[in-house]
N, C-alpha and C. Protein backbone atom coordinates (compact mmCIF):
# COMPACT_ATOMS: atom_id res chain seq x y z
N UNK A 1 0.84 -1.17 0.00
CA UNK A 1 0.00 0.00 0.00
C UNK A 1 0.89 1.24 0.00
N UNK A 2 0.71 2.28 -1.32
CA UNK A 2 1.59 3.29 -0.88
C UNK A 2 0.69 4.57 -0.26
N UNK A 3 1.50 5.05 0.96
CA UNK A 3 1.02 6.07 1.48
C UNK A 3 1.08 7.55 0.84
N UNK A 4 0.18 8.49 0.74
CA UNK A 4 0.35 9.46 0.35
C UNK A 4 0.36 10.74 0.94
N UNK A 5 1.62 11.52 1.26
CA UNK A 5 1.41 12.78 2.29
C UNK A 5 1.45 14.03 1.45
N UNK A 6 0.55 15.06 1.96
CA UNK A 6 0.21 15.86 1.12
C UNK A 6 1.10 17.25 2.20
N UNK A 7 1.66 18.39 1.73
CA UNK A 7 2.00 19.41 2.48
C UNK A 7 1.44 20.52 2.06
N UNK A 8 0.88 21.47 3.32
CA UNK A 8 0.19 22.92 2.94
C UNK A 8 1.18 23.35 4.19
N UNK A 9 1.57 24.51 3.23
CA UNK A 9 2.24 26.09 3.95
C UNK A 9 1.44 26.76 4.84
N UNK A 10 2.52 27.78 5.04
CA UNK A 10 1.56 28.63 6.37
C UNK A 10 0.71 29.44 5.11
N UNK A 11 1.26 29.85 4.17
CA UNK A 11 0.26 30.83 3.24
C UNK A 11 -1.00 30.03 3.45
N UNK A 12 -1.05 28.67 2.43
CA UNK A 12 -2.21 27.96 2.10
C UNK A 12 -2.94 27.69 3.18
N UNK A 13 -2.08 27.54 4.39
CA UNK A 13 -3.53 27.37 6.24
C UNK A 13 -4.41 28.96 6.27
N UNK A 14 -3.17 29.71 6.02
CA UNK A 14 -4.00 31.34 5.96
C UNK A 14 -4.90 31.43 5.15
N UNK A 15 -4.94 30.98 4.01
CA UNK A 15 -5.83 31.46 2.78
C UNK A 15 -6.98 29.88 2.73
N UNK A 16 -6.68 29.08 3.25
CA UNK A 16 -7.81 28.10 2.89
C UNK A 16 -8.64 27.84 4.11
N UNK A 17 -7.64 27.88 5.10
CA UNK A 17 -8.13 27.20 6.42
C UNK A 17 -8.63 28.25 7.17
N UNK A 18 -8.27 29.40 7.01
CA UNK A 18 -9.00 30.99 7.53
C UNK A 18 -7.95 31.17 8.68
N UNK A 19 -7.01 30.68 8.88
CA UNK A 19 -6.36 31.08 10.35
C UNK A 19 -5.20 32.51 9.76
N UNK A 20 -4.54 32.78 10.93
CA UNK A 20 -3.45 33.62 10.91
C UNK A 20 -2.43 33.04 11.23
N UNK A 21 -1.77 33.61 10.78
CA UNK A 21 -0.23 33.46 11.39
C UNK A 21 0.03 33.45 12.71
N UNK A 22 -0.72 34.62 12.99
CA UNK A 22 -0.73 34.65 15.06
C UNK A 22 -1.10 33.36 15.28
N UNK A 23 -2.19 32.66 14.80
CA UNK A 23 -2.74 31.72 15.41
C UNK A 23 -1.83 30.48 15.26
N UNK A 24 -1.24 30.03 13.85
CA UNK A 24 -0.40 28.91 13.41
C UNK A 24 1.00 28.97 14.56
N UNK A 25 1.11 30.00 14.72
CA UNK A 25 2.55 29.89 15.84
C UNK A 25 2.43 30.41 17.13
N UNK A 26 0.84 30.31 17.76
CA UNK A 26 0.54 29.71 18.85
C UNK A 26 0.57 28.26 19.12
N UNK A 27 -0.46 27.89 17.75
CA UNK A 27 -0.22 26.03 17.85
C UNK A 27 1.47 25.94 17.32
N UNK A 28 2.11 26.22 16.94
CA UNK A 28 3.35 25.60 17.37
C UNK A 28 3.77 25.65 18.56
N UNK A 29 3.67 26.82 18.84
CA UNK A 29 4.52 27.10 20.44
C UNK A 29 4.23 26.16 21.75
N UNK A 30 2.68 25.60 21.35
CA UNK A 30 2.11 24.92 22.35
C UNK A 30 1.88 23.35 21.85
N UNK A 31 2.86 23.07 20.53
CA UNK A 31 2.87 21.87 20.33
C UNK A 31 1.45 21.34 20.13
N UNK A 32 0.86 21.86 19.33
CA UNK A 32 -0.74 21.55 18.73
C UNK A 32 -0.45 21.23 17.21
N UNK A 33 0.78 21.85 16.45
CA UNK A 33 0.83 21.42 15.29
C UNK A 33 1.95 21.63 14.90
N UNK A 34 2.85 20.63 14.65
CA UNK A 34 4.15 20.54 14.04
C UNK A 34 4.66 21.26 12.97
N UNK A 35 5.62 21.86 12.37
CA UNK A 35 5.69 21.40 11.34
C UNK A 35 6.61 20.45 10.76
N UNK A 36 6.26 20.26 9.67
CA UNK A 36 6.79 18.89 8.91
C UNK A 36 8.73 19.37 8.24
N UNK A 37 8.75 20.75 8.37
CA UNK A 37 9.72 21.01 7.35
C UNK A 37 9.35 22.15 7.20
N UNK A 38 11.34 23.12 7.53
CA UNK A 38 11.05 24.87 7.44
C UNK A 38 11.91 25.68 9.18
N UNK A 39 12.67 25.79 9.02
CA UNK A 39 13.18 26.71 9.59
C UNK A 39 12.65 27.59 10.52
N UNK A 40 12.20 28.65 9.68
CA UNK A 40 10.85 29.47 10.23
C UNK A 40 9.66 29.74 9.39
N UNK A 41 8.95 30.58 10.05
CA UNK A 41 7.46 30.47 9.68
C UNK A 41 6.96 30.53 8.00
N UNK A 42 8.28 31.32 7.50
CA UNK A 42 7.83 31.32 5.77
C UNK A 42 8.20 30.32 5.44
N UNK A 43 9.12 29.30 5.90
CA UNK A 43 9.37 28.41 5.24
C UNK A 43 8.48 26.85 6.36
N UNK A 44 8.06 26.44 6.56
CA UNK A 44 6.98 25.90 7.60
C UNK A 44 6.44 25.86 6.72
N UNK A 45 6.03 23.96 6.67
CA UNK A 45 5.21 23.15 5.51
C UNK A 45 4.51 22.23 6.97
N UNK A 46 3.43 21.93 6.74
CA UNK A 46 2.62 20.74 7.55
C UNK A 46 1.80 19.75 6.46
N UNK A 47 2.04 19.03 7.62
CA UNK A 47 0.74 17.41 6.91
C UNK A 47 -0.51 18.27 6.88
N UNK A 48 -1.35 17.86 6.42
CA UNK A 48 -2.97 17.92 5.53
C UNK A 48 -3.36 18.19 7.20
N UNK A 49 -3.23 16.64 7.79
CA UNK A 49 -4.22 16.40 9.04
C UNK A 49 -3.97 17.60 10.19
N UNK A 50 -3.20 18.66 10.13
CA UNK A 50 -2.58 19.78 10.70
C UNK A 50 -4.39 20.26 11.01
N UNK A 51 -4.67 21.36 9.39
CA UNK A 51 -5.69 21.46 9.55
C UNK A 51 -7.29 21.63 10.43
N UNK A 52 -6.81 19.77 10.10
CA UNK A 52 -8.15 19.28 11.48
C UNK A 52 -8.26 19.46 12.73
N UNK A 53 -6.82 19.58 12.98
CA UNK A 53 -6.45 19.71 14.72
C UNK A 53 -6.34 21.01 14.79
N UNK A 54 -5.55 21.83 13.52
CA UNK A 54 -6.33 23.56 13.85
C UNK A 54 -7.60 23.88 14.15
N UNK A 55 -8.40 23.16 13.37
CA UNK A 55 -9.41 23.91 13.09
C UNK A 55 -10.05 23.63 14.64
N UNK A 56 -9.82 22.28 15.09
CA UNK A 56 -10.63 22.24 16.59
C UNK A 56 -9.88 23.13 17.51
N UNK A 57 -8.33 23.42 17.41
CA UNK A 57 -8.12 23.94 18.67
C UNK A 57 -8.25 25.34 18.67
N UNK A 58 -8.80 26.23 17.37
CA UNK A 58 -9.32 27.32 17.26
C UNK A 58 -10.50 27.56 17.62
N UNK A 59 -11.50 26.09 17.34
CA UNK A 59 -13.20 26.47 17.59
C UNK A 59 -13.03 26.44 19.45
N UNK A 60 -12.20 25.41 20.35
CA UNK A 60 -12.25 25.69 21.44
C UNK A 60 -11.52 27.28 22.17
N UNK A 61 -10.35 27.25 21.67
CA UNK A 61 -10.03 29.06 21.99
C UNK A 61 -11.28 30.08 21.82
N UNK A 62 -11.54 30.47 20.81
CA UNK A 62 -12.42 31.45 20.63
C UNK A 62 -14.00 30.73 21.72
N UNK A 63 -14.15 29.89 20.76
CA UNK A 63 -16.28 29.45 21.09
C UNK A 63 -15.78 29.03 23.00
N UNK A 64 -14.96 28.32 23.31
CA UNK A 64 -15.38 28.21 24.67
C UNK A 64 -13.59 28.91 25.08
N UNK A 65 -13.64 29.83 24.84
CA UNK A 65 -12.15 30.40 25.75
C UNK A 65 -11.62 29.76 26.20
N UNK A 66 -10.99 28.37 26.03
CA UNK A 66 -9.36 27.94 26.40
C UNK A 66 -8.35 28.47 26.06
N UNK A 67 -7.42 28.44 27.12
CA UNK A 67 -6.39 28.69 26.89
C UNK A 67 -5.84 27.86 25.97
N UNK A 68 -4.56 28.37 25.38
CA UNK A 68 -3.84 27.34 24.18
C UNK A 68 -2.86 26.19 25.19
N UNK A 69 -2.59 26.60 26.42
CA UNK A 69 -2.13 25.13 27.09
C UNK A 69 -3.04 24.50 27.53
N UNK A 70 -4.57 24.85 27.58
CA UNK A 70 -4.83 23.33 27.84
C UNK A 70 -5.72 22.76 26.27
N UNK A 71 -5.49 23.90 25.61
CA UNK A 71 -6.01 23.27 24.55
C UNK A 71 -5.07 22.06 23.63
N UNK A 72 -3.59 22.31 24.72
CA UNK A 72 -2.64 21.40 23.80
C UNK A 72 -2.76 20.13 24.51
N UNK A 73 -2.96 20.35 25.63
CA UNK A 73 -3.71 19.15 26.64
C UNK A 73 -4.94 18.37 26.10
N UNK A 74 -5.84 18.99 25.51
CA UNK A 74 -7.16 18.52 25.03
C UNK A 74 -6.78 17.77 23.43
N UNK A 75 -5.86 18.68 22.63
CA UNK A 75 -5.92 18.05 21.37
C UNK A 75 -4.76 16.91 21.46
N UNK A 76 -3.68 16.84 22.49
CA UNK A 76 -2.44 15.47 22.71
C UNK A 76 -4.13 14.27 22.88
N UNK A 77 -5.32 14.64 23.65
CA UNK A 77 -5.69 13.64 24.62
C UNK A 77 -6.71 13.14 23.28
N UNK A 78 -7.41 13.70 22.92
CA UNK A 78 -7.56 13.47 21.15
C UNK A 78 -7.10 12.85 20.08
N UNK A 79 -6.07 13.25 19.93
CA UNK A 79 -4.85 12.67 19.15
C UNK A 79 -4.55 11.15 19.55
N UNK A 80 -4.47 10.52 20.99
CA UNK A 80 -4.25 9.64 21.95
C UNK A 80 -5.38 8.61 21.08
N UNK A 81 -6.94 9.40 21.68
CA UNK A 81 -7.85 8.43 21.75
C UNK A 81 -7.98 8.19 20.52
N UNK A 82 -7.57 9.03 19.05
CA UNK A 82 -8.12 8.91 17.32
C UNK A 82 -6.99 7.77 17.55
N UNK A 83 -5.99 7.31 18.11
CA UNK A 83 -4.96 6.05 17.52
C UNK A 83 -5.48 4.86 18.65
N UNK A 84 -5.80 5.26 19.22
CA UNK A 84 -6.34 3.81 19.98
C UNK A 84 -7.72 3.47 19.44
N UNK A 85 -8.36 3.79 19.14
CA UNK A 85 -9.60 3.72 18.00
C UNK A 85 -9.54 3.01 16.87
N UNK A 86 -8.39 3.54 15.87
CA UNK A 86 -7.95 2.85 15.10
C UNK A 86 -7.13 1.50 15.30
N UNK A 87 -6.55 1.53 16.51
CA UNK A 87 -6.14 0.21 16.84
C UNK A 87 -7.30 -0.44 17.42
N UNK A 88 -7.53 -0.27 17.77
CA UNK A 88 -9.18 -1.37 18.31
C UNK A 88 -9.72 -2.13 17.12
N UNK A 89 -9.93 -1.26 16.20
CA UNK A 89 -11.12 -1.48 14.69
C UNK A 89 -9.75 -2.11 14.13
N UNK A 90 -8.70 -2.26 13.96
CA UNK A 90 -7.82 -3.19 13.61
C UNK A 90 -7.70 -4.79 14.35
N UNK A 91 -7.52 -4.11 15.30
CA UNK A 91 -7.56 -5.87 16.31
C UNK A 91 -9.08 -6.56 16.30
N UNK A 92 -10.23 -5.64 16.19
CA UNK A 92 -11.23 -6.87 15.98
C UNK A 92 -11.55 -6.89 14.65
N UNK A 93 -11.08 -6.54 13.45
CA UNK A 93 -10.97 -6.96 12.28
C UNK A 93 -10.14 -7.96 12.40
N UNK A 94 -8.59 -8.11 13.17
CA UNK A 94 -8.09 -9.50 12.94
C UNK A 94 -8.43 -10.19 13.38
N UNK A 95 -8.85 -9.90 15.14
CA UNK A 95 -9.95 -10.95 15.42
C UNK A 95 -11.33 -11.81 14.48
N UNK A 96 -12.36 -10.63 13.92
CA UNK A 96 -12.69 -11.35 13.63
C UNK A 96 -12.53 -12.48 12.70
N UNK A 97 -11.37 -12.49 11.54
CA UNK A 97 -10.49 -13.15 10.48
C UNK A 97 -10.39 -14.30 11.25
N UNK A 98 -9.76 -14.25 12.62
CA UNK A 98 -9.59 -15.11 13.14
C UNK A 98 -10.40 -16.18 13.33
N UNK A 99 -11.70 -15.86 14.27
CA UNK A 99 -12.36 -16.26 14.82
C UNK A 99 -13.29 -16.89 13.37
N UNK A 100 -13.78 -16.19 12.17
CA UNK A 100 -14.53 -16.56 11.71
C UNK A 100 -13.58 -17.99 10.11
């Protein structure tokens, strides 16, 4: 299976995803969103799935006022439960292979 990773800039998060710059290097600072590749901020490329985890840890800042540390608390604990999820729905898919 080949995997496919896609990269958007800080321009393209600004212009597609509606954020700012202020906002993209808050979630860095607080480890909400990596980047993939880039020095500094003009040069700062991220994965696709960046995005998704912006976009929630912006709707909680603004719509319910968190702070950005515990919003990095909320989106690590997120992040946690989306891979144990996927490991679950993996193990009882092999289970069921197994079993059936």
């Amino acid at each position: 299976m080949t995997e496919i990773i896609l990269w958007v800039s800080v321009q393209e998060l600004c212009q597609c995803g509606g954020f700012t710059e202020q906002i993209i290097v808050e979630a860095v600072d607080h480890g909400i969103a990596q980047p993939a590749d880039g020095d500094n901020i003009t040069d700062w490329v991220f994965d696709t799935t960046t995005v998704h985890w912006l976009r929630k840890a912006v709707r909680l800042h603004y719509d319910l006022e968190i702070d950005w540390i515990a919003i990095s608390m909320v989106v690590d604990l997120l992040q946690k439960n989306e891979v144990l999820e996927q490991q679950s729905r993996r193990f009882e898919q092999q289970l069921n292979r197994f079993i059936n």
